[in-house]
C-alpha atoms as a PDB file:
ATOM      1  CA  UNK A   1       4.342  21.934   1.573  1.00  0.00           C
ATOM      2  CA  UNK A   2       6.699  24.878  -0.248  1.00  0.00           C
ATOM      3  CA  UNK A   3       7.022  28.003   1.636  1.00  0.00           C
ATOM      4  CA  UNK A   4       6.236  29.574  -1.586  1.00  0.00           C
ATOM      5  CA  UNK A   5       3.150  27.662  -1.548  1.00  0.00           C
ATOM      6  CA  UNK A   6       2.108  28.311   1.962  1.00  0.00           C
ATOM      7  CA  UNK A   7       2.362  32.301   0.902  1.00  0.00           C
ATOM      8  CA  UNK A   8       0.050  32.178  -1.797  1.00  0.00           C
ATOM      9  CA  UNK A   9      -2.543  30.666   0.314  1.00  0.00           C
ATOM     10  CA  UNK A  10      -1.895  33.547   2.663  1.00  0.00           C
ATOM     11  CA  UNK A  11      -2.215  36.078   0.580  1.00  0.00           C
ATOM     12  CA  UNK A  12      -4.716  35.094  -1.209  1.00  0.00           C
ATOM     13  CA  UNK A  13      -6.770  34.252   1.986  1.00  0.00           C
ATOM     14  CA  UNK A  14      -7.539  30.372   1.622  1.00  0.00           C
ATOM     15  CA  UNK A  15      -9.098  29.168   4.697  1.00  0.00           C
ATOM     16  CA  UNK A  16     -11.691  26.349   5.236  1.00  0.00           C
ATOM     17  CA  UNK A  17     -12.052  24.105   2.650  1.00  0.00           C
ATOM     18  CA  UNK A  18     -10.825  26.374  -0.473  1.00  0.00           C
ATOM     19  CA  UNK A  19      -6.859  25.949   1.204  1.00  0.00           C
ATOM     20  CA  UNK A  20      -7.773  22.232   1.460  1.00  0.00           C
ATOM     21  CA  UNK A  21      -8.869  21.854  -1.951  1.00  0.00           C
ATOM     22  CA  UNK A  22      -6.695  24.179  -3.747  1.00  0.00           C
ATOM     23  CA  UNK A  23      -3.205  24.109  -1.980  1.00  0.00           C
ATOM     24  CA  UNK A  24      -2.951  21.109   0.944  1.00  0.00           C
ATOM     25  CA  UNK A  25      -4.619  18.118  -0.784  1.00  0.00           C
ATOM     26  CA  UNK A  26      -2.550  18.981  -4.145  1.00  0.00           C
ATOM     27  CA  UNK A  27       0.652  19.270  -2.433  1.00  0.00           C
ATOM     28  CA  UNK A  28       0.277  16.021  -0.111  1.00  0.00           C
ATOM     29  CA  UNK A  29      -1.511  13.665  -2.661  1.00  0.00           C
ATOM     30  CA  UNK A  30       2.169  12.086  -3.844  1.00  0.00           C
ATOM     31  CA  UNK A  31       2.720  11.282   0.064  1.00  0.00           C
ATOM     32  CA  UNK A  32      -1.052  10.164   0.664  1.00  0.00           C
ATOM     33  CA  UNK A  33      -0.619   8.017  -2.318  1.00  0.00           C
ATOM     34  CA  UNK A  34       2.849   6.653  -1.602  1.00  0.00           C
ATOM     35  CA  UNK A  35       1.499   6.456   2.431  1.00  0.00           C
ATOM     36  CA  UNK A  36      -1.677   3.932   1.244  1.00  0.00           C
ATOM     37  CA  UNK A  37       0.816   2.003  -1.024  1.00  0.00           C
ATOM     38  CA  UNK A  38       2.835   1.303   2.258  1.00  0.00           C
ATOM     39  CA  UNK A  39      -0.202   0.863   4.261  1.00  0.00           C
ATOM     40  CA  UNK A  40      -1.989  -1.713   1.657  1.00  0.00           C
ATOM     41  CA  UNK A  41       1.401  -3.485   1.723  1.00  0.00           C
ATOM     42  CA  UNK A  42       1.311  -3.678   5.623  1.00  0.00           C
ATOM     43  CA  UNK A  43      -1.903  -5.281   5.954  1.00  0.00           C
ATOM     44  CA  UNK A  44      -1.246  -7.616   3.290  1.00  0.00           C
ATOM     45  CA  UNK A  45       1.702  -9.149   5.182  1.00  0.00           C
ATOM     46  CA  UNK A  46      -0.452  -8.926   8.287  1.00  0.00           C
ATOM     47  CA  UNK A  47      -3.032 -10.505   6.906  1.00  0.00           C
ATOM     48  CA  UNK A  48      -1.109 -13.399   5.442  1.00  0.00           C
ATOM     49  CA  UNK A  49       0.708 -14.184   8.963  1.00  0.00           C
ATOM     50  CA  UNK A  50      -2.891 -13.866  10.619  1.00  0.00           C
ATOM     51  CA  UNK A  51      -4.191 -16.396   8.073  1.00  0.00           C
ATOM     52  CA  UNK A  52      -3.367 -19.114  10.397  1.00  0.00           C
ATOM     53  CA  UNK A  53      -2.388 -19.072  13.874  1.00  0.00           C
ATOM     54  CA  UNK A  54      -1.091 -21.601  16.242  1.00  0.00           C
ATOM     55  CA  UNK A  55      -1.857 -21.155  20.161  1.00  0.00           C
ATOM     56  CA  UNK A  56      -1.164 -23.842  23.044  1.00  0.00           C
ATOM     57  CA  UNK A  57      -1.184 -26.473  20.459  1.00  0.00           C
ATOM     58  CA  UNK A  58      -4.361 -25.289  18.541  1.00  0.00           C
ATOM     59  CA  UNK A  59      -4.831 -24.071  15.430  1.00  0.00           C
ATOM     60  CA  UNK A  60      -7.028 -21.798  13.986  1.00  0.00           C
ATOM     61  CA  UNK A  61      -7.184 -20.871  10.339  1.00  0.00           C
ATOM     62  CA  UNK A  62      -8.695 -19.765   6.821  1.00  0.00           C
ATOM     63  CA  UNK A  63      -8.155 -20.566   3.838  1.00  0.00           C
ATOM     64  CA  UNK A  64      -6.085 -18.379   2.240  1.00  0.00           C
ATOM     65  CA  UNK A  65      -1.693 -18.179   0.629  1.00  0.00           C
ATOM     66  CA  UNK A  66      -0.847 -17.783   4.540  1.00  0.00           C
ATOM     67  CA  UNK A  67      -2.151 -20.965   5.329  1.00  0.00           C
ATOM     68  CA  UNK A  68      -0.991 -22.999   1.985  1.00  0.00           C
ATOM     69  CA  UNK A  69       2.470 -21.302   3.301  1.00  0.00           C
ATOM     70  CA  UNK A  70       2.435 -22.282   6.654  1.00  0.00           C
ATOM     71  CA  UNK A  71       1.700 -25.765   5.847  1.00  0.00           C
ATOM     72  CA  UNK A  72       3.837 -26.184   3.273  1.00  0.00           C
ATOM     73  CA  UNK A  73       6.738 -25.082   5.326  1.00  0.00           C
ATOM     74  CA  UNK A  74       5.778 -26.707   8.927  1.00  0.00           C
ATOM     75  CA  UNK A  75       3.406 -29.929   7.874  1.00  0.00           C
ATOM     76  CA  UNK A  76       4.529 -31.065   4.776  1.00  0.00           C
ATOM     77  CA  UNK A  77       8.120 -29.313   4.195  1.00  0.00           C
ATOM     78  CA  UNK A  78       7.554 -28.867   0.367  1.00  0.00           C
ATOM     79  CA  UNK A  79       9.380 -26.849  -1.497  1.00  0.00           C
ATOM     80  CA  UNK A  80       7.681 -26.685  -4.794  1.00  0.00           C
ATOM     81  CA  UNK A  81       4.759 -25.433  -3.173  1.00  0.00           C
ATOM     82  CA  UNK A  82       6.972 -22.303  -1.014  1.00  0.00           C
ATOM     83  CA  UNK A  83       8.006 -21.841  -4.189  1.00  0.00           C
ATOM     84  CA  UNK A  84       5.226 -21.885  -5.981  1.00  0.00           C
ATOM     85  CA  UNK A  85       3.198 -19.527  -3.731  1.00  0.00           C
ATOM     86  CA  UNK A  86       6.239 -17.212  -3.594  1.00  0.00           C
ATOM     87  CA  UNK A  87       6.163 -16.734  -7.286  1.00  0.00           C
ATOM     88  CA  UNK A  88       2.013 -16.261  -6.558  1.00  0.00           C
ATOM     89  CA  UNK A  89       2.454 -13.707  -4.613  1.00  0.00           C
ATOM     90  CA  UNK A  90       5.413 -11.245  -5.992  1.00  0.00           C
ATOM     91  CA  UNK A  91       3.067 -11.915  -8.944  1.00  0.00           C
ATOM     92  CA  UNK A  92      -0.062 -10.204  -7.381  1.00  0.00           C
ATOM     93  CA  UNK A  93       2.215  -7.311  -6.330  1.00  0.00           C
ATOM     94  CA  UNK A  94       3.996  -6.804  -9.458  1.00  0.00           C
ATOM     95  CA  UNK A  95       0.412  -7.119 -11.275  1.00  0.00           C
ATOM     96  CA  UNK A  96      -1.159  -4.211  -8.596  1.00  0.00           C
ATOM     97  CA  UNK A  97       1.501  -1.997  -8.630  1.00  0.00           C
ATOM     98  CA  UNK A  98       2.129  -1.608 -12.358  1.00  0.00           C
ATOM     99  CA  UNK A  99      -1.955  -1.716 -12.892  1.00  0.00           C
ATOM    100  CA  UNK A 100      -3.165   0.597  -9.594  1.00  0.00           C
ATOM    101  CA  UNK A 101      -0.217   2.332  -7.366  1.00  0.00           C
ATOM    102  CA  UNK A 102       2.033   2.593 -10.532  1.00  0.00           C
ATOM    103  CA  UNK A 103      -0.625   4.848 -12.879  1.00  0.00           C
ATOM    104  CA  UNK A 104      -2.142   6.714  -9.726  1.00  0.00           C
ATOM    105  CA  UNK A 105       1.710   7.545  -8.680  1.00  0.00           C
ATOM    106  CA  UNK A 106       2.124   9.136 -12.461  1.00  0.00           C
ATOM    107  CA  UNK A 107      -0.907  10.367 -12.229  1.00  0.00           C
ATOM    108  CA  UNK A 108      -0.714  12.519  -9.284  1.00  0.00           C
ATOM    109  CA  UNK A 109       2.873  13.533  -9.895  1.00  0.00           C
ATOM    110  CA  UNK A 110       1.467  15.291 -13.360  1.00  0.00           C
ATOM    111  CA  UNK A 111      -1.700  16.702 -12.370  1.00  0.00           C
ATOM    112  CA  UNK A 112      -0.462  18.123  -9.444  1.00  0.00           C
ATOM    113  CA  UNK A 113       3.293  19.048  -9.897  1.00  0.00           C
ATOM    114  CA  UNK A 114       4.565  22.438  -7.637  1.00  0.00           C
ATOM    115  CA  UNK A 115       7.380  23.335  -9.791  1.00  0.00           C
ATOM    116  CA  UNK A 116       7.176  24.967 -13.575  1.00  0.00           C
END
């Protein structure tokens, strides 16, 4: 948050949940936004790995692109189908981040910008 920032809200005595709502949420909602982007993209991978799991010769699992990946890779060695799901899934991400993070990003840069 700007010094300059941090001043006004000083002098003009926010406290409580006027400073929140008028000077710390607009100044951190780029890095809240670009924090959940990062976040979303973490569980994603984690759930894709967790998708199916192989312990002491067992394996549980769900269906799911983790799964298709892990047996195309380990059981059947296909490479149309790695391929194939790759494409699948940089596809999904593409689609969400121009459609959701992309917009939201804009949005919030715009609507709450410190400088000018």
């Amino acid at each position: 948050m700007p010094e300059d920032l941090r001043e006004l809200a000083r002098a003009t005595g926010g406290r409580g949940y006027f400073y929140l709502r008028r000077f710390f949420l607009p100044a951190a909602l780029p890095s809240l936004i670009t924090g959940s982007l990062t976040a979303w993209g973490g569980g994603w991978n984690a759930l894709i790995l967790a998708e199916s799991v192989t312990v002491e010769g067992r394996t549980w699992s769900v269906r799911g692109i983790g799964t298709l990946l892990d047996e195309a890779t380990y059981v059947r060695g296909d490479l149309q189908m790695i391929t194939l799901a790759i494409v699948c899934m940089v596809t999904a991400v593409l689609l969400l981040n121009r459609a959701v993070w992309r917009p939201l990003y804009a949005w919030a840069s715009v609507r709450y910008r410190l400088d000018a």
